[in-house]
C-alpha atoms as a PDB file:
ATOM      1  CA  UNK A   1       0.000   0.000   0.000  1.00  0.00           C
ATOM      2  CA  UNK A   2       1.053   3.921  -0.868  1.00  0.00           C
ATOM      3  CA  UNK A   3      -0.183   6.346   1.330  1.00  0.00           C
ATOM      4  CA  UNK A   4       0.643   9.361  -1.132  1.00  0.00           C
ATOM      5  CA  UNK A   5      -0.461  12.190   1.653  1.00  0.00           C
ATOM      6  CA  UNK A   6       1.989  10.951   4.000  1.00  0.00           C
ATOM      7  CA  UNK A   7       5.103  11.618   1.402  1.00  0.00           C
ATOM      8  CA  UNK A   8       4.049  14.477   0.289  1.00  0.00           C
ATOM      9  CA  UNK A   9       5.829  16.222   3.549  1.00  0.00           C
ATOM     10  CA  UNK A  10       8.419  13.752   2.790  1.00  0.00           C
ATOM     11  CA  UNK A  11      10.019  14.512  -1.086  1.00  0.00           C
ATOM     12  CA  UNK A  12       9.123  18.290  -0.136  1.00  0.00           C
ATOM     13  CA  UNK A  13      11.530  18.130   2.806  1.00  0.00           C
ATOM     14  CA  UNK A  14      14.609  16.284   1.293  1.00  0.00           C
ATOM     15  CA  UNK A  15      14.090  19.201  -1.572  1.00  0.00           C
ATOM     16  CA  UNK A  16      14.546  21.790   0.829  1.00  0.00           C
ATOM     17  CA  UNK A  17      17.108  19.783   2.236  1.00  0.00           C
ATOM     18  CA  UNK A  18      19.236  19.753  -0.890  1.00  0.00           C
ATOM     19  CA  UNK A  19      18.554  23.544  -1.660  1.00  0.00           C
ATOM     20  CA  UNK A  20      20.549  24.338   1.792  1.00  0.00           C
ATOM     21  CA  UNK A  21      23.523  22.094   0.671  1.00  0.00           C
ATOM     22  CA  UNK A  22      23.059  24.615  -2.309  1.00  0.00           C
ATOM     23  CA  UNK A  23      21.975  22.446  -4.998  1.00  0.00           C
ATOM     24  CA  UNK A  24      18.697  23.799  -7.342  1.00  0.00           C
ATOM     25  CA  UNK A  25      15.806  21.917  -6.916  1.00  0.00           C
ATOM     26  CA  UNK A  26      12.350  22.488  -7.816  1.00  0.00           C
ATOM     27  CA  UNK A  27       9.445  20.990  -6.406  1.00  0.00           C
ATOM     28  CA  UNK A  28       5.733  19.997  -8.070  1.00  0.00           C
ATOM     29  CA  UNK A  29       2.870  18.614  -6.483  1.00  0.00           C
ATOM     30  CA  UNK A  30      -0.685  18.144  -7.087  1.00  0.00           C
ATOM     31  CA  UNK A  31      -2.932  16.505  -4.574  1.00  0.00           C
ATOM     32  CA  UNK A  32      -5.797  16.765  -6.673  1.00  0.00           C
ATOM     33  CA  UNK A  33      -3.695  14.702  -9.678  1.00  0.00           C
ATOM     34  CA  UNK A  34      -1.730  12.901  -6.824  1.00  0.00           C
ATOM     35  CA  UNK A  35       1.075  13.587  -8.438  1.00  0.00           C
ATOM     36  CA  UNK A  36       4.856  14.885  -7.368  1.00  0.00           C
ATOM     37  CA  UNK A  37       8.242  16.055  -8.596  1.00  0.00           C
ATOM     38  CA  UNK A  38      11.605  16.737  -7.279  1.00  0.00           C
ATOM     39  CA  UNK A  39      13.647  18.308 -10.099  1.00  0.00           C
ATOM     40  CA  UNK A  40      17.517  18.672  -8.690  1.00  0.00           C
ATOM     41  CA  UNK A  41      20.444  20.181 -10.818  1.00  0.00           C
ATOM     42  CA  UNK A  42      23.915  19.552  -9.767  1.00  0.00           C
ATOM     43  CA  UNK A  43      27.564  20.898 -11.559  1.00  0.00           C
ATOM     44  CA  UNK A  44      27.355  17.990 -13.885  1.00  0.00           C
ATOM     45  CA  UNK A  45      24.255  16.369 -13.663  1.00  0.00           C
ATOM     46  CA  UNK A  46      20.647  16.188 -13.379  1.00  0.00           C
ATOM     47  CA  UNK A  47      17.728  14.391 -11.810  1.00  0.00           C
ATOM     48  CA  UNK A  48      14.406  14.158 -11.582  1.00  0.00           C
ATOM     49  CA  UNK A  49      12.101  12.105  -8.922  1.00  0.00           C
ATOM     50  CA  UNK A  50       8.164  11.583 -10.010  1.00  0.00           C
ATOM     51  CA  UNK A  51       5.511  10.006  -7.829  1.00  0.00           C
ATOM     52  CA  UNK A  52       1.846   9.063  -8.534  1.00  0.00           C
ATOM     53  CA  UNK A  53      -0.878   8.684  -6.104  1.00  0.00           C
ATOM     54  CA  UNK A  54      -0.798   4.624  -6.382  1.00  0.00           C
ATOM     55  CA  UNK A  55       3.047   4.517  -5.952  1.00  0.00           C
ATOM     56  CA  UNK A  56       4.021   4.863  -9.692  1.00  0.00           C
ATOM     57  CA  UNK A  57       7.649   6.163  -9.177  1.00  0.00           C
ATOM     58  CA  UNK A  58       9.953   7.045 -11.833  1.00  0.00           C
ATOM     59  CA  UNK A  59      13.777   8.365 -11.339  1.00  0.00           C
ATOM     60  CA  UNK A  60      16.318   9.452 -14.295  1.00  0.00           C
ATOM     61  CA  UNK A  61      19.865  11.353 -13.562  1.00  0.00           C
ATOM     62  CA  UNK A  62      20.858  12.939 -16.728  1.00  0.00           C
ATOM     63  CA  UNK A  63      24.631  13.904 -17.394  1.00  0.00           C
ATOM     64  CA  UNK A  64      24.531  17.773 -18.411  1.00  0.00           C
ATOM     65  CA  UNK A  65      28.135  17.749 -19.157  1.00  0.00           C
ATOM     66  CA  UNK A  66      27.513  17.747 -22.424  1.00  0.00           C
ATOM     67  CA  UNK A  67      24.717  19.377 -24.848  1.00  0.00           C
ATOM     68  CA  UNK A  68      22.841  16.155 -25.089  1.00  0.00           C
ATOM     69  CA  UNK A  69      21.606  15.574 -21.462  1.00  0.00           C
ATOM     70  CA  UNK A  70      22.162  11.776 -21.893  1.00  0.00           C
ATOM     71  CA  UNK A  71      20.105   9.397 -19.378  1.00  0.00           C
ATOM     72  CA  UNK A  72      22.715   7.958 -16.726  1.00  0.00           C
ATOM     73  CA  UNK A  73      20.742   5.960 -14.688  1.00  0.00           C
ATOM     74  CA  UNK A  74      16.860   5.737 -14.413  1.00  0.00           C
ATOM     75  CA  UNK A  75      14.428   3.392 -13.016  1.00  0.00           C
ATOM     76  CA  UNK A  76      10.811   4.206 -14.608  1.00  0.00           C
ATOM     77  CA  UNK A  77       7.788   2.334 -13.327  1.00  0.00           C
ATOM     78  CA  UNK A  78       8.220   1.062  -9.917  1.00  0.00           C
ATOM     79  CA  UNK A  79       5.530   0.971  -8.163  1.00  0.00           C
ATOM     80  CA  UNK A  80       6.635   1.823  -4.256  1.00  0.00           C
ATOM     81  CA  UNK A  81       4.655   1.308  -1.128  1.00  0.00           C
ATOM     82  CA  UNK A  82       5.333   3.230   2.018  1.00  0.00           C
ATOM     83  CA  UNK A  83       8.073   0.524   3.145  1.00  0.00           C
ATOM     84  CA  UNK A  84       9.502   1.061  -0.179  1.00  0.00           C
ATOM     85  CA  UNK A  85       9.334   4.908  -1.277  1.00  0.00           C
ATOM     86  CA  UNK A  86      12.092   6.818   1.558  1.00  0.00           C
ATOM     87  CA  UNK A  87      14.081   3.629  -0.547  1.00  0.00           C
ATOM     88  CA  UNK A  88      13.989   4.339  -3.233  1.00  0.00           C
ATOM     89  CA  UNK A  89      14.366   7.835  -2.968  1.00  0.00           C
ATOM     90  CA  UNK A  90      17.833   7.222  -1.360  1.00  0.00           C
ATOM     91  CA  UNK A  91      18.634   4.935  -3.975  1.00  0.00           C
ATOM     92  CA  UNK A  92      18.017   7.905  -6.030  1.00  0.00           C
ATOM     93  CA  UNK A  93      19.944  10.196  -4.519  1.00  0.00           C
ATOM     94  CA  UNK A  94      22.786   7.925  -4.386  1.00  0.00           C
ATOM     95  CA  UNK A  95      22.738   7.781  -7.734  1.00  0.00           C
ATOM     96  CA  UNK A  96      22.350  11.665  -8.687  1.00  0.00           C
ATOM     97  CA  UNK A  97      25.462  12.467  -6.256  1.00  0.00           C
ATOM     98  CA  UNK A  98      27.902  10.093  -7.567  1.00  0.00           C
ATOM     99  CA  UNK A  99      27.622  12.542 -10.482  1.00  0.00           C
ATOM    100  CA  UNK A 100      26.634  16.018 -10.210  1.00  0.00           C
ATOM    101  CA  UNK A 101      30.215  17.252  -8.893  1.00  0.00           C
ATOM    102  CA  UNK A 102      28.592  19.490  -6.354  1.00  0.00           C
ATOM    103  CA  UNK A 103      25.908  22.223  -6.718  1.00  0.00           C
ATOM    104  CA  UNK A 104      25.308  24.056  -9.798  1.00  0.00           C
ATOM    105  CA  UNK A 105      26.944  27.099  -8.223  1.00  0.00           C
ATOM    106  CA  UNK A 106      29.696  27.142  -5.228  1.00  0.00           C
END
């Protein structure tokens, strides 16, 4: 089970969380569409974190080193439950520092 009102608070925090370390971020949500997104730009990289009301969860990090934004790792339709989601979230975070080199601007 996915109890999309209780992670709302959630991705919202760990945006504003990454904002203080400096990093861009911008942060979507609709509870009406039960839908959420944490957009986070690094130096070198990208990543984006979506969430629909039923768990639906997809996460790319995107290299912006270059001009073509090329997919570096992404996991699209998982479908998380609240012993899942903080998961899988890390998992993606993991994954988005190993390559964005820092905040955009330091």
């Amino acid at each position: 089970m996915f109890s999309f009102a209780n992670w709302l608070p959630f991705l919202d925090d760990q945006g504003e969380r990454l904002k203080a370390e400096g990093f861009e971020i911008r942060f979507a949500a609709s509870t009406e569409h039960q839908k959420m997104i944490l957009e986070v730009m690094g130096r070198n990289a990208g990543g984006i974190f979506e969430n629909w009301g039923r768990g639906d969860t997809d996460y790319t990090v995107l290299d912006l080193s270059t001009s073509n934004a090329t997919p570096l790792a992404h996991r699209w339709g998982v479908m998380a439950t609240d012993e899942t989601f903080e998961l899988l979230f890390r998992e993606f975070l993991e994954l988005f520092r190993q390559h964005a080199g820092g905040p955009k601007h330091t």
